[in-house]
Protein backbone atom coordinates (compact mmCIF):
# COMPACT_ATOMS: atom_id res chain seq x y z
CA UNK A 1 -3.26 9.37 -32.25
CA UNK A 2 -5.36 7.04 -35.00
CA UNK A 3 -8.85 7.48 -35.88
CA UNK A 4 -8.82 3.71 -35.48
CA UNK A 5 -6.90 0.98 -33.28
CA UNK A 6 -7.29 -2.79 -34.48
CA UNK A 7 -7.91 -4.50 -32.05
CA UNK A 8 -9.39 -7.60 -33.65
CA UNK A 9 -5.91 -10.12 -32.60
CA UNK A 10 -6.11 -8.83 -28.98
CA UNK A 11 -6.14 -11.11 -26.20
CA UNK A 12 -8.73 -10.48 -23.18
CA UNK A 13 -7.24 -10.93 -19.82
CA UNK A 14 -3.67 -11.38 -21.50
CA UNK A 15 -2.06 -10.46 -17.61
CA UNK A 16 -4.78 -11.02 -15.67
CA UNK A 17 -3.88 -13.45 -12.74
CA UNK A 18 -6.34 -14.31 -10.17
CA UNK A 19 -4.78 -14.64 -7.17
CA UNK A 20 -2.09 -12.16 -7.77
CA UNK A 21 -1.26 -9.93 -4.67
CA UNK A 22 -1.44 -6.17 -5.23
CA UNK A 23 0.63 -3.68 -2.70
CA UNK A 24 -1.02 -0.45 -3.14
CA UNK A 25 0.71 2.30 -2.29
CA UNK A 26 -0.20 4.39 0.95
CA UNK A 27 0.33 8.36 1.09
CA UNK A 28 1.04 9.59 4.41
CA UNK A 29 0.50 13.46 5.01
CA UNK A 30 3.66 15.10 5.78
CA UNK A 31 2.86 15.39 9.64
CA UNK A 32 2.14 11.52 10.02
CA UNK A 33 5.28 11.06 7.74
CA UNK A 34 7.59 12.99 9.72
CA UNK A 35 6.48 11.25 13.29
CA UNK A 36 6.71 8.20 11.36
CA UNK A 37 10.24 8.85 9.78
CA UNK A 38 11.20 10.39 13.40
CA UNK A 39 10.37 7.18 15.22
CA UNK A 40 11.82 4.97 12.64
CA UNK A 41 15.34 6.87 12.70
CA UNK A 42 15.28 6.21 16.36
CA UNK A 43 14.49 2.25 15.91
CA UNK A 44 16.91 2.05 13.41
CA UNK A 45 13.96 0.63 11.57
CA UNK A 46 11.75 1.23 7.93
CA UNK A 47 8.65 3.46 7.48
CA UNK A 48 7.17 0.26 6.92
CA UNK A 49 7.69 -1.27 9.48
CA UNK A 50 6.98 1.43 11.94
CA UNK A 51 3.30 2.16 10.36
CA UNK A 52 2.85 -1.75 10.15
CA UNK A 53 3.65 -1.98 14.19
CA UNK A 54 1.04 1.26 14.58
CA UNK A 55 -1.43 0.04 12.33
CA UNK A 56 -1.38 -3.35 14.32
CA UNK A 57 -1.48 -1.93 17.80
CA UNK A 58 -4.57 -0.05 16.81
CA UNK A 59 -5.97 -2.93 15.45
CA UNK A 60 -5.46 -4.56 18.88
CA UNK A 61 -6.85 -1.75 20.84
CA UNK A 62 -10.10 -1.76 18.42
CA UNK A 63 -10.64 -5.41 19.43
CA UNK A 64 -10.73 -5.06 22.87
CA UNK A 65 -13.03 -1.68 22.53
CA UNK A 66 -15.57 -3.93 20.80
C-alpha cells in the first residue's frame, strides 16, 4: 500500500444516482430457509417468491390487528 494516494483528479459522486433502486440482500437462518425452500419445492415456485407471499400475508394480518 502507498504512504500517499492522489486523489486531486477524482470525481465526487462519479456513480452516484439518485433514484437508483438497491436490492439488499436478506439472510434467512437455516430453519426459516429450509421451511422456505420446503414450501417452494412443493409450489414449484422461487425462495423469492415464497418469502414475498409470507412477508405480504403478514403484512395483511398486521393491518387488520391495528
Amino acid at each position: 500500500m502507498k504512504r500517499e494516494y492522489d486523489f486531486s483528479k477524482g470525481v465526487r459522486a462519479k456513480f452516484f444516482r439518485h433514484r437508483a433502486k438497491l436490492n439488499l440482500p436478506v439472510y434467512l437462518d437455516e430453519e426459516v430457509f429450509l421451511f422456505v425452500q420446503d414450501i417452494a419445492s412443493k409450489r414449484k415456485a422461487d425462495a423469492s417468491t415464497v418469502v414475498n407471499q409470507l412477508l405480504r400475508s403478514n403484512m395483511e394480518l398486521a393491518k387488520t390487528i391495528k
